[in-house]
Protein backbone atom coordinates (compact mmCIF):
# COMPACT_ATOMS: atom_id res chain seq x y z
CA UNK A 1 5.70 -6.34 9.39
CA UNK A 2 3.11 -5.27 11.53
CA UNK A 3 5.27 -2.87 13.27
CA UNK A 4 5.91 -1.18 9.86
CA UNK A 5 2.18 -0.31 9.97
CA UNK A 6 1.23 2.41 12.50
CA UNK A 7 -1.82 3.20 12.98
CA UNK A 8 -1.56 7.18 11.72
CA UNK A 9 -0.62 4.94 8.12
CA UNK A 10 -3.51 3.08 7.72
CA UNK A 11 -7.15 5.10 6.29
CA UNK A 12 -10.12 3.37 6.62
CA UNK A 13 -13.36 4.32 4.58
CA UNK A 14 -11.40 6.24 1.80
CA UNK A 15 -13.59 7.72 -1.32
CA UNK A 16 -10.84 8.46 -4.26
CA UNK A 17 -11.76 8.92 -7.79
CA UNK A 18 -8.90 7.54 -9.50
CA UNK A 19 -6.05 5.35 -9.52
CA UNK A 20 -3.65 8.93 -9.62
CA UNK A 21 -5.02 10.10 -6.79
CA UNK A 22 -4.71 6.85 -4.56
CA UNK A 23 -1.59 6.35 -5.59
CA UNK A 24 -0.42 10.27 -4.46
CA UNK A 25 -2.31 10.05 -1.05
CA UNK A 26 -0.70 6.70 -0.73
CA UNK A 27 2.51 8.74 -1.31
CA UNK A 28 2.07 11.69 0.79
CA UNK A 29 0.90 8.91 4.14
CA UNK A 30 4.47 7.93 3.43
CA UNK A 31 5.99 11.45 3.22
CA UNK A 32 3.88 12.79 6.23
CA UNK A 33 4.88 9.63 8.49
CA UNK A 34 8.85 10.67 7.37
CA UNK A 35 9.56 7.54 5.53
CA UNK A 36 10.41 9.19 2.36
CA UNK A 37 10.87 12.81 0.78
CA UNK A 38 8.19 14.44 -1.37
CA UNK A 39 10.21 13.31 -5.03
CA UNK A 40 9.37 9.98 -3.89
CA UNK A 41 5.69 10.28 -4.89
CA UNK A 42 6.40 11.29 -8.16
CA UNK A 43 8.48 8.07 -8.70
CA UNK A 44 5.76 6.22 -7.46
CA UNK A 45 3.66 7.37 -10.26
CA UNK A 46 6.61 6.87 -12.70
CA UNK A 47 6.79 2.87 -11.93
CA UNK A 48 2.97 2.68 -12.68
CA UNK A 49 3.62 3.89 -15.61
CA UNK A 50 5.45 1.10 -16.91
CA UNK A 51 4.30 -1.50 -15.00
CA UNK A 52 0.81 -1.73 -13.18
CA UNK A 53 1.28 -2.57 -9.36
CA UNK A 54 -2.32 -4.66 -9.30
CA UNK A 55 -1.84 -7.36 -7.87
CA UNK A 56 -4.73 -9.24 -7.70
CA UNK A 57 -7.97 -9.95 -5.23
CA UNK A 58 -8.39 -6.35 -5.20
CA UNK A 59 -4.94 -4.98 -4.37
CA UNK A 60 -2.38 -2.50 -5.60
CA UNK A 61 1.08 -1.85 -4.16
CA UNK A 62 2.24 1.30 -5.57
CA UNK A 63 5.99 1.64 -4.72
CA UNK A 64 8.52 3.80 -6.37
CA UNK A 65 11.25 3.44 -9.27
CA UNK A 66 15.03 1.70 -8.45
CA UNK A 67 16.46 5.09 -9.41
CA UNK A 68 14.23 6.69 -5.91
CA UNK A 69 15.73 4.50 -3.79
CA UNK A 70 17.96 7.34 -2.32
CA UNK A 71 14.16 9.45 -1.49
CA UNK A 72 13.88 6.74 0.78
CA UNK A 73 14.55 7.54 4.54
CA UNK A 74 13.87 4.84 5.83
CA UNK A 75 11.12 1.60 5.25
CA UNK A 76 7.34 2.49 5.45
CA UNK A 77 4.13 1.35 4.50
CA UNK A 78 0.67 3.43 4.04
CA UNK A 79 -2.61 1.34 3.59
CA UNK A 80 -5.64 2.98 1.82
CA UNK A 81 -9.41 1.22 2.26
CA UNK A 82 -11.15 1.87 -0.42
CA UNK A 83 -14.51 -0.15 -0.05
CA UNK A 84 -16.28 1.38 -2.93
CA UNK A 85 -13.44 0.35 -5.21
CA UNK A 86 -11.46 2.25 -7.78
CA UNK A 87 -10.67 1.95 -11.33
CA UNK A 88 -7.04 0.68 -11.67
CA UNK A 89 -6.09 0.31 -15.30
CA UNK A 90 -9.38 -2.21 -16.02
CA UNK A 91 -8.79 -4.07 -12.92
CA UNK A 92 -10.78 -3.19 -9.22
CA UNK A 93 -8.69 -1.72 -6.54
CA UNK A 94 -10.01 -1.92 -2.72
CA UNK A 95 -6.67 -1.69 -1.35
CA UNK A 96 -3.80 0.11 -2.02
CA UNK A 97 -0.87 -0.32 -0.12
CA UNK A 98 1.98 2.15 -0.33
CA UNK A 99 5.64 0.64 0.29
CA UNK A 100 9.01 2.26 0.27
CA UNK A 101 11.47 0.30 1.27
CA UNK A 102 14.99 0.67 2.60
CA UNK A 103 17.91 -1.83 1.61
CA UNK A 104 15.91 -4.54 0.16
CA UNK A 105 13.71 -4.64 3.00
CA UNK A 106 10.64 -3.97 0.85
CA UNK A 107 11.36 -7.36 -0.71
CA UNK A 108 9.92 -8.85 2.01
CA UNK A 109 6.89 -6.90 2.72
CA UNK A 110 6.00 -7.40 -0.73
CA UNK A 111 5.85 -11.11 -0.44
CA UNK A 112 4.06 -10.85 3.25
CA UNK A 113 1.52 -8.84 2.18
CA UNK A 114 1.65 -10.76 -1.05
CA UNK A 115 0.83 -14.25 0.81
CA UNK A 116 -2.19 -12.43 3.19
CA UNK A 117 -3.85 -10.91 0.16
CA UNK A 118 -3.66 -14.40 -1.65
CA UNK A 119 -6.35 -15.65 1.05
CA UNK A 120 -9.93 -14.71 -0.04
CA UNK A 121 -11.30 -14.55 3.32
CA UNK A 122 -8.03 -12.23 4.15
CA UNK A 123 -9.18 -9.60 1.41
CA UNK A 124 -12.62 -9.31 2.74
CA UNK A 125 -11.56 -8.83 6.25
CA UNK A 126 -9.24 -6.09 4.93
CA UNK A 127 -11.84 -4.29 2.69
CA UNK A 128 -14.85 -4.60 5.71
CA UNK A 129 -12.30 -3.65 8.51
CA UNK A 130 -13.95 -0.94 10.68
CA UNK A 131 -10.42 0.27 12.12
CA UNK A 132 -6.84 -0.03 11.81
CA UNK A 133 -6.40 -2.42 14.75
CA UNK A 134 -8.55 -4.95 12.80
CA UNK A 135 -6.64 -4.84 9.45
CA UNK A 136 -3.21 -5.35 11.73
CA UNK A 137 -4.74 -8.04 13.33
CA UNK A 138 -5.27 -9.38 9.59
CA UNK A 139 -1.54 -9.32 8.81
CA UNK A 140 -0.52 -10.56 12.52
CA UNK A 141 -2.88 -13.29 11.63
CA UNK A 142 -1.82 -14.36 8.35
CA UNK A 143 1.85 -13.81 9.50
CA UNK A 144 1.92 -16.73 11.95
């Protein structure tokens, strides 16, 4: 898991207006670090709009549509801090955490990231982080 997360992936002390726009800079970290091809993005925003990817204690996981799967090069995460908070359909988003995921493997990051973000203490170590080594360490941590 950790591995998935390279530094060059993670942005600390993010200012985004809207939900759109976290969830396209999300997108491009993912297209940038080769993980996926530019339609990806676009299928990202697709899913949200059927199903919201907030998942609670501050998090979104914006991921893209079944049908993108073949956009998918192979598995990658992006990690947005956003300590200010953004609107996300009613809900407050400080972290937004972009997956694509090859062969199922996105499964599993979804629950591991899933199980650190259901720790309070986890979330505010996340959102307070001053670099990217700290919010790996986070994940290491709750990975154990």
């Amino acid at each position: 898991m950790s591995k998935m997360f390279s530094n060059e992936n993670i942005y600390i002390n993010q200012t985004i207006k809207d939900q759109n726009e976290a969830i396209e800079k999300a997108g491009q970290v993912l297209v940038k670090s080769g993980a996926v091809t530019p339609n990806y993005v676009a299928a990202m925003k697709e899913r949200e709009q059927l199903v919201s990817t907030f998942m609670g204690n501050g998090l979104a996981i914006p991921h893209g549509t079944d049908e993108a799967k073949s956009e998918v090069i192979h598995s990658g995460l992006s990690l947005l801090q956003i300590p200010d908070g953004i609107d996300w359909n009613g809900e407050t988003v400080k972290v937004v955490v972009g997956i694509a995921g090859k062969d199922g493997e996105h499964l599993d990051l979804l629950s591991k990231i899933a199980i650190t973000f259901s720790e309070e203490e986890n979330v505010d170590r996340i959102v307070n982080a001053q670099s990217a080594e700290e919010i790996k360490q986070v994940f290491e941590e709750a990975e154990a």
